[in-house]
PDB file of N, CA and C in Angstrom:
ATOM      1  N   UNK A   1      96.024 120.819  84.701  1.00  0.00           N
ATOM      2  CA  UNK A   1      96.245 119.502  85.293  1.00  0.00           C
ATOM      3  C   UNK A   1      96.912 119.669  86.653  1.00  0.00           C
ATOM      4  N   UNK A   2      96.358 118.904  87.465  1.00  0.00           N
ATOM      5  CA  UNK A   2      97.287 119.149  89.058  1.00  0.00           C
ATOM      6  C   UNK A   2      98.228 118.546  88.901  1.00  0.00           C
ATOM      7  N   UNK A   3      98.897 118.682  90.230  1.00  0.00           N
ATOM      8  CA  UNK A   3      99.796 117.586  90.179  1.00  0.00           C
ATOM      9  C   UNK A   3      99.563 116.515  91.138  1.00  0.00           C
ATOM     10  N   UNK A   4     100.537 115.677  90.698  1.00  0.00           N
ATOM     11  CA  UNK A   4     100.036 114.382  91.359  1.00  0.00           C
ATOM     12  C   UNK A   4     100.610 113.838  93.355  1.00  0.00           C
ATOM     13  N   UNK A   5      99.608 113.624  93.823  1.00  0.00           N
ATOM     14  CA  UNK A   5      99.690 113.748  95.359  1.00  0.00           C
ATOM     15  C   UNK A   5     100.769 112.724  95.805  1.00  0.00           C
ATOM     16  N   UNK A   6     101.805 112.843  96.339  1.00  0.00           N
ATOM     17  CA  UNK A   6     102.720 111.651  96.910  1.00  0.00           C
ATOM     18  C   UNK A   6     101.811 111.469  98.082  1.00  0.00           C
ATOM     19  N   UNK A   7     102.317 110.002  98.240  1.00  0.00           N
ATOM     20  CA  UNK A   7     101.817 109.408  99.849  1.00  0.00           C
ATOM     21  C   UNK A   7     103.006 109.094  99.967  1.00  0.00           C
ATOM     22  N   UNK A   8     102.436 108.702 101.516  1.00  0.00           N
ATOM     23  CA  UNK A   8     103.604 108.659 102.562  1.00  0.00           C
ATOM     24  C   UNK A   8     102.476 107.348 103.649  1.00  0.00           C
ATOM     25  N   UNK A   9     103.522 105.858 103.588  1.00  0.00           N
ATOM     26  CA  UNK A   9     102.495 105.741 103.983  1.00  0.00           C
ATOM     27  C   UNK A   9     102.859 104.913 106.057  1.00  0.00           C
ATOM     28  N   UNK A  10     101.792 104.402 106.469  1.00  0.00           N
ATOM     29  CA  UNK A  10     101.514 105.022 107.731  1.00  0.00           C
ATOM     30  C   UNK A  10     103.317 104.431 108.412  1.00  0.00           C
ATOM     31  N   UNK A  11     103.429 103.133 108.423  1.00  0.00           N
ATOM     32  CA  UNK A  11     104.648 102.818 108.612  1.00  0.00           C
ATOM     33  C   UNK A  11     105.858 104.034 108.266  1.00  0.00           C
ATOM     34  N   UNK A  12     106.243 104.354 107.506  1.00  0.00           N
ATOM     35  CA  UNK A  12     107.161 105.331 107.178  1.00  0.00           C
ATOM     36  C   UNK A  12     106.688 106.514 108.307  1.00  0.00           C
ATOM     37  N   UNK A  13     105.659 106.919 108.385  1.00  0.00           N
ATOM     38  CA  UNK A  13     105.363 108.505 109.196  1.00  0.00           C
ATOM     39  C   UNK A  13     105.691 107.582 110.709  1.00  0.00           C
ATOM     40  N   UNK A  14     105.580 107.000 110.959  1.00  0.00           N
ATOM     41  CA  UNK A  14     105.935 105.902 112.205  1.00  0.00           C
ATOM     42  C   UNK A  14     106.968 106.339 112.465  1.00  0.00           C
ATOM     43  N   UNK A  15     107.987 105.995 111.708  1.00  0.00           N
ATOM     44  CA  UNK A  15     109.670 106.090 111.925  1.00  0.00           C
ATOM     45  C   UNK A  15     110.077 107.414 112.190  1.00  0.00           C
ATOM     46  N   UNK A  16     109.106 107.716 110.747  1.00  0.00           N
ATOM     47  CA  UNK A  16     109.472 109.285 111.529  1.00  0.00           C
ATOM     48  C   UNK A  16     109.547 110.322 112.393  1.00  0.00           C
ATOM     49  N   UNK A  17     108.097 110.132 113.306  1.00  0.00           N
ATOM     50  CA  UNK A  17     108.138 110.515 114.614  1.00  0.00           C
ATOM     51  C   UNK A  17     108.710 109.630 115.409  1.00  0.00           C
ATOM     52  N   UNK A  18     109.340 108.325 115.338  1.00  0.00           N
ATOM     53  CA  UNK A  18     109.875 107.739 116.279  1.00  0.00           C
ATOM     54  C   UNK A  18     111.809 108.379 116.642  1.00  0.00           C
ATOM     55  N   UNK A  19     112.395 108.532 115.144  1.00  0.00           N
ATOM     56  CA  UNK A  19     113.284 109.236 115.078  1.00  0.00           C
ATOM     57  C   UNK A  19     113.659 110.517 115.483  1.00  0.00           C
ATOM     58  N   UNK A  20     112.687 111.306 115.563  1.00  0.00           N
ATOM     59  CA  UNK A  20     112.372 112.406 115.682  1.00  0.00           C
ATOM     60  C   UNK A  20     112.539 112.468 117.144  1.00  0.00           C
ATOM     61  N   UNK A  21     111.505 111.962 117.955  1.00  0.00           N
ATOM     62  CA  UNK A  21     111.507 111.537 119.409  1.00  0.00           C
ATOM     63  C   UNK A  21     112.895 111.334 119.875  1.00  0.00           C
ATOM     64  N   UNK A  22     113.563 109.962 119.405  1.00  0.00           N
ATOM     65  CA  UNK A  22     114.446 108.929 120.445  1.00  0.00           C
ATOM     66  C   UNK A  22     116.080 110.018 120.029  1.00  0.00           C
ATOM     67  N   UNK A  23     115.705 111.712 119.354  1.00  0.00           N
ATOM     68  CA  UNK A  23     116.820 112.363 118.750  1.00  0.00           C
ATOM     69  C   UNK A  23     116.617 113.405 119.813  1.00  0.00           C
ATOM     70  N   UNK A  24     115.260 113.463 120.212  1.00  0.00           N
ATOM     71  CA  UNK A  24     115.377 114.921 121.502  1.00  0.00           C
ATOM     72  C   UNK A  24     114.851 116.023 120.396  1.00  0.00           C
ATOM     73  N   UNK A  25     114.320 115.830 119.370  1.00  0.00           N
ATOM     74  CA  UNK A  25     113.962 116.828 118.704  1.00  0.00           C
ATOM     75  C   UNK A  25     112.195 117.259 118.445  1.00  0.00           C
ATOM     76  N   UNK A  26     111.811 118.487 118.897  1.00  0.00           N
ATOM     77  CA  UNK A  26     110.667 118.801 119.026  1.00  0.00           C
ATOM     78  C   UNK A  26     110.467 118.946 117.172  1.00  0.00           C
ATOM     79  N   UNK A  27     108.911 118.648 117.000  1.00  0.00           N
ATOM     80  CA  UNK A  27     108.239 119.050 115.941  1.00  0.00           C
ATOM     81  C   UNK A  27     108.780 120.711 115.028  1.00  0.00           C
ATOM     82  N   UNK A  28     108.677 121.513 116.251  1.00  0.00           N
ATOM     83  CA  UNK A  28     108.989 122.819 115.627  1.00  0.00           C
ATOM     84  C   UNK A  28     110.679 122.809 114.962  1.00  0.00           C
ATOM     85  N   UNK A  29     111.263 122.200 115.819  1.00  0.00           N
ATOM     86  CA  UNK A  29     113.182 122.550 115.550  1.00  0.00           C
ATOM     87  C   UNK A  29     113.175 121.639 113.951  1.00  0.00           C
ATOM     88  N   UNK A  30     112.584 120.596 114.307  1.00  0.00           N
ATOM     89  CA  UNK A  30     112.576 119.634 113.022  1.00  0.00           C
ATOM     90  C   UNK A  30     112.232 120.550 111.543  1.00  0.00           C
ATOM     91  N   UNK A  31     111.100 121.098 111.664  1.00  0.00           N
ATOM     92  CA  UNK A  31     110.885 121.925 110.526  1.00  0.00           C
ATOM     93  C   UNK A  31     111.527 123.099 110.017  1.00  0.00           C
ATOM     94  N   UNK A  32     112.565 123.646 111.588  1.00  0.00           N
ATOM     95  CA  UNK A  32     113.266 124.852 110.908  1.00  0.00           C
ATOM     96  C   UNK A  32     114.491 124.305 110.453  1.00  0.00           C
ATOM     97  N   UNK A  33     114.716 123.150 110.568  1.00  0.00           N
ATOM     98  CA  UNK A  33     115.868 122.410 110.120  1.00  0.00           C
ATOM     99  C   UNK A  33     115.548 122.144 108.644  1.00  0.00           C
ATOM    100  N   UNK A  34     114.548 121.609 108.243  1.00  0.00           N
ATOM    101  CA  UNK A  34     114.428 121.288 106.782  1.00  0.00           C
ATOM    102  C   UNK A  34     113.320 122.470 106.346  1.00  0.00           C
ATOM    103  N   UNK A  35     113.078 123.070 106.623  1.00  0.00           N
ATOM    104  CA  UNK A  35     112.813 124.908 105.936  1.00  0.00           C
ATOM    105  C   UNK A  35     110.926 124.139 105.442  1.00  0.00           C
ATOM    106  N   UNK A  36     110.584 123.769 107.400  1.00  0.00           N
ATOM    107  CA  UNK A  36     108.825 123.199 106.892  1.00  0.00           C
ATOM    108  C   UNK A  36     108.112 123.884 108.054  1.00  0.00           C
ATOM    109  N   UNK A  37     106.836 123.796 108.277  1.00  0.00           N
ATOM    110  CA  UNK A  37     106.382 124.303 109.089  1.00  0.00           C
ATOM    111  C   UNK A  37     105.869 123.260 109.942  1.00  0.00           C
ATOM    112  N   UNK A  38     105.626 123.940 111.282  1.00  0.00           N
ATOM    113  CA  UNK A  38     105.579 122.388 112.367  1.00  0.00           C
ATOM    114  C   UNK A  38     104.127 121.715 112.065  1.00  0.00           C
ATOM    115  N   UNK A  39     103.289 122.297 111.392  1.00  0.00           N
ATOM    116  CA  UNK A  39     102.128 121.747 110.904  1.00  0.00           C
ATOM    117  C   UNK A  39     102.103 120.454 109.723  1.00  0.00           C
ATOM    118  N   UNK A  40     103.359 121.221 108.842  1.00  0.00           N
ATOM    119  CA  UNK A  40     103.385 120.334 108.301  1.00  0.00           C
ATOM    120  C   UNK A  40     104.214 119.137 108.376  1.00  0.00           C
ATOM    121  N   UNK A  41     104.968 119.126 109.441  1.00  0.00           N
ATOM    122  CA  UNK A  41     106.094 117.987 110.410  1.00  0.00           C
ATOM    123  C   UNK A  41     104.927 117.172 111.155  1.00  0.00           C
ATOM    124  N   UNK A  42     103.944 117.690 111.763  1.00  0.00           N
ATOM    125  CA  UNK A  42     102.831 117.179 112.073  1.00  0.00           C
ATOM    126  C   UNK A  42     102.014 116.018 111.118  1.00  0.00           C
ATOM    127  N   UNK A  43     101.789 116.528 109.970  1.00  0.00           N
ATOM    128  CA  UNK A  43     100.655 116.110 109.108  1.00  0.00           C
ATOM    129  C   UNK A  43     101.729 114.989 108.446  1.00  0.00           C
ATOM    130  N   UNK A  44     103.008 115.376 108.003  1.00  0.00           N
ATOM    131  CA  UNK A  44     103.786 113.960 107.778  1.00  0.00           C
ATOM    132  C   UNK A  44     103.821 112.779 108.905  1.00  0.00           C
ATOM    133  N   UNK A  45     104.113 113.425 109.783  1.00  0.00           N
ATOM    134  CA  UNK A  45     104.114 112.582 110.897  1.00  0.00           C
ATOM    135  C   UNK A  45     102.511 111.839 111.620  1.00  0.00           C
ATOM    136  N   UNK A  46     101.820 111.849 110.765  1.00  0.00           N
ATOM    137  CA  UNK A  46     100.183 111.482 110.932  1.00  0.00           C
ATOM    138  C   UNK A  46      99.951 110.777 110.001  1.00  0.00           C
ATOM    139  N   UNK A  47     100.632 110.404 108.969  1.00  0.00           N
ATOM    140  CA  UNK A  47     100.340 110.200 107.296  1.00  0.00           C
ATOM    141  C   UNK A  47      99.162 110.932 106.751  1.00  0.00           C
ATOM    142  N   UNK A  48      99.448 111.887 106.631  1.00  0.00           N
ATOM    143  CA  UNK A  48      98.095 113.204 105.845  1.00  0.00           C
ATOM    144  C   UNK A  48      98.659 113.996 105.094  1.00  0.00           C
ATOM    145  N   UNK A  49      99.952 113.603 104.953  1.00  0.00           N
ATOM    146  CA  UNK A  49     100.907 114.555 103.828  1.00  0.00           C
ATOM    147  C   UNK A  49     101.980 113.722 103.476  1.00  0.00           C
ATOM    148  N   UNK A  50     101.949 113.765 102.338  1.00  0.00           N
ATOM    149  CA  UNK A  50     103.093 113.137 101.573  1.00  0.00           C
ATOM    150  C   UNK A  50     104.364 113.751 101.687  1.00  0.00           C
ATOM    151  N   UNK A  51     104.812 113.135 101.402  1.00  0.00           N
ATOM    152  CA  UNK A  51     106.768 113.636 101.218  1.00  0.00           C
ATOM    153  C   UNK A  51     107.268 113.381 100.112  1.00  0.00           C
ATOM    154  N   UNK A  52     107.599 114.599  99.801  1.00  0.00           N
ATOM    155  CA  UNK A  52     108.845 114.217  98.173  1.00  0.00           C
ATOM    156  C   UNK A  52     109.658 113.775  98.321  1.00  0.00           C
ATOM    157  N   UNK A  53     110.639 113.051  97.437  1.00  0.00           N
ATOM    158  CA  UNK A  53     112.020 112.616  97.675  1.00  0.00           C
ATOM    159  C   UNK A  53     112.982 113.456  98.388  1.00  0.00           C
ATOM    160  N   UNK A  54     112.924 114.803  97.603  1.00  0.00           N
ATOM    161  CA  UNK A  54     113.616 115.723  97.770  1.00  0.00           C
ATOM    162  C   UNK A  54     113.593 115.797  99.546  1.00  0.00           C
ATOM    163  N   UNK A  55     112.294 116.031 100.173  1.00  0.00           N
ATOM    164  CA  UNK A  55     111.940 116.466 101.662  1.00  0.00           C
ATOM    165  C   UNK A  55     112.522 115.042 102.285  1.00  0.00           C
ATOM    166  N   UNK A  56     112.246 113.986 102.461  1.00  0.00           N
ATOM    167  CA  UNK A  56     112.702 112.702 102.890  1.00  0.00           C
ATOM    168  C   UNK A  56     114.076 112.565 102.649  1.00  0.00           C
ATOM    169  N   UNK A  57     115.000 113.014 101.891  1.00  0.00           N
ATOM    170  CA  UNK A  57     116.254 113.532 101.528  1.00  0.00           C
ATOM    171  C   UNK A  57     116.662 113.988 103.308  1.00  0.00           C
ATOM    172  N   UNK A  58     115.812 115.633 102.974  1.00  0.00           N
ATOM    173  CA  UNK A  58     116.319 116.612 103.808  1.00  0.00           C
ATOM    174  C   UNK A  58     115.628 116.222 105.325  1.00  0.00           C
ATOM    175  N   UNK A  59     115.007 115.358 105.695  1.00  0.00           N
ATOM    176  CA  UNK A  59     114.888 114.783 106.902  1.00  0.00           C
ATOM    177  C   UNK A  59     115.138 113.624 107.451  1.00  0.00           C
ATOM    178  N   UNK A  60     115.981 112.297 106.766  1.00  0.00           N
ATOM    179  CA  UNK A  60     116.962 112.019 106.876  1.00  0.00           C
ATOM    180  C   UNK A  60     118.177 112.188 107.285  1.00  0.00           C
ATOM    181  N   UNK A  61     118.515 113.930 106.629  1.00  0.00           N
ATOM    182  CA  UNK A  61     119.774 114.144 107.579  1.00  0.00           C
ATOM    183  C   UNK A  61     120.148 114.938 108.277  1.00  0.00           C
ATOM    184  N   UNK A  62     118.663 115.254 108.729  1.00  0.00           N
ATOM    185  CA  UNK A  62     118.274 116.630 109.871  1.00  0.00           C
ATOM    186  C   UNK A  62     117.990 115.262 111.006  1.00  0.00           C
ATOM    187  N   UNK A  63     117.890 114.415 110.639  1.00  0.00           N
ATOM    188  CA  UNK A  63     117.742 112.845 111.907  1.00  0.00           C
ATOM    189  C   UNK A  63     118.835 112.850 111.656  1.00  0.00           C
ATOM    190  N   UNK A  64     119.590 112.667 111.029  1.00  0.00           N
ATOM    191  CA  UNK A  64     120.951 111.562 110.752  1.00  0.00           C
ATOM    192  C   UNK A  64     120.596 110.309 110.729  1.00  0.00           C
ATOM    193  N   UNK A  65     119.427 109.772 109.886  1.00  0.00           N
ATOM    194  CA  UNK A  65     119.287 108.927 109.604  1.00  0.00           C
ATOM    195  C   UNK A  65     119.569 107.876 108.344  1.00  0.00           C
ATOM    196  N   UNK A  66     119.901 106.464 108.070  1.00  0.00           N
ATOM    197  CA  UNK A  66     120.396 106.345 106.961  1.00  0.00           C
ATOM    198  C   UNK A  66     119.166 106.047 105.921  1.00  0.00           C
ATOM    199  N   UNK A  67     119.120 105.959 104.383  1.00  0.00           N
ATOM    200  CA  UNK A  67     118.269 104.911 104.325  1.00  0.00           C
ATOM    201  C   UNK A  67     116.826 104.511 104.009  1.00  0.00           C
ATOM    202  N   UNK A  68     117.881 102.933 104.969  1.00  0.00           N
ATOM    203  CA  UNK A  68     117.100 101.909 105.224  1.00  0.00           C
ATOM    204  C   UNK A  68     115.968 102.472 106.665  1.00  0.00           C
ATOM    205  N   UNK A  69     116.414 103.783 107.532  1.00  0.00           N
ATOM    206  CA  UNK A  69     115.693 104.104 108.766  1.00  0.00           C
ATOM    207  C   UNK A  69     114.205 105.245 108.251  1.00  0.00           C
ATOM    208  N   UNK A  70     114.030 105.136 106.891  1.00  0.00           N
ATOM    209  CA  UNK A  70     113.155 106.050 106.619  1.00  0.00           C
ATOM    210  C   UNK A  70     112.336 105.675 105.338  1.00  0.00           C
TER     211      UNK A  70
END
């Protein structure tokens, strides 16, 4: 049995490259901050990859974001 695919959906990947941006933080630094690859900081940030709790956790406060900002 697989497992089951999280979405992420387009609004949310919005914020996230918007946060990402208005923080001065490139795609690549973002992912060595939460232990991802910039492909896949990319593909969240496109909505083409889901996010676990756990990852939305850990990029939250690699933004310092609260929340309600993600």
């Amino acid at each position: 049995m697989s497992k089951p695919r999280r979405s992420i959906i387009p609004a949310q990947a919005a914020r996230l490259k918007a946060l990402r941006q208005e923080r001065g933080i490139t795609q690549e630094r973002l992912a060595e901050m939460v232990g991802r690859t910039e492909q896949c900081i990319r593909l969240y940030e496109n909505a083409r990859l889901g996010i676990s709790p756990q990852m939305l956790e850990a990029l939250r406060k690699a933004l310092g974001a609260g929340s309600n900002h993600l």
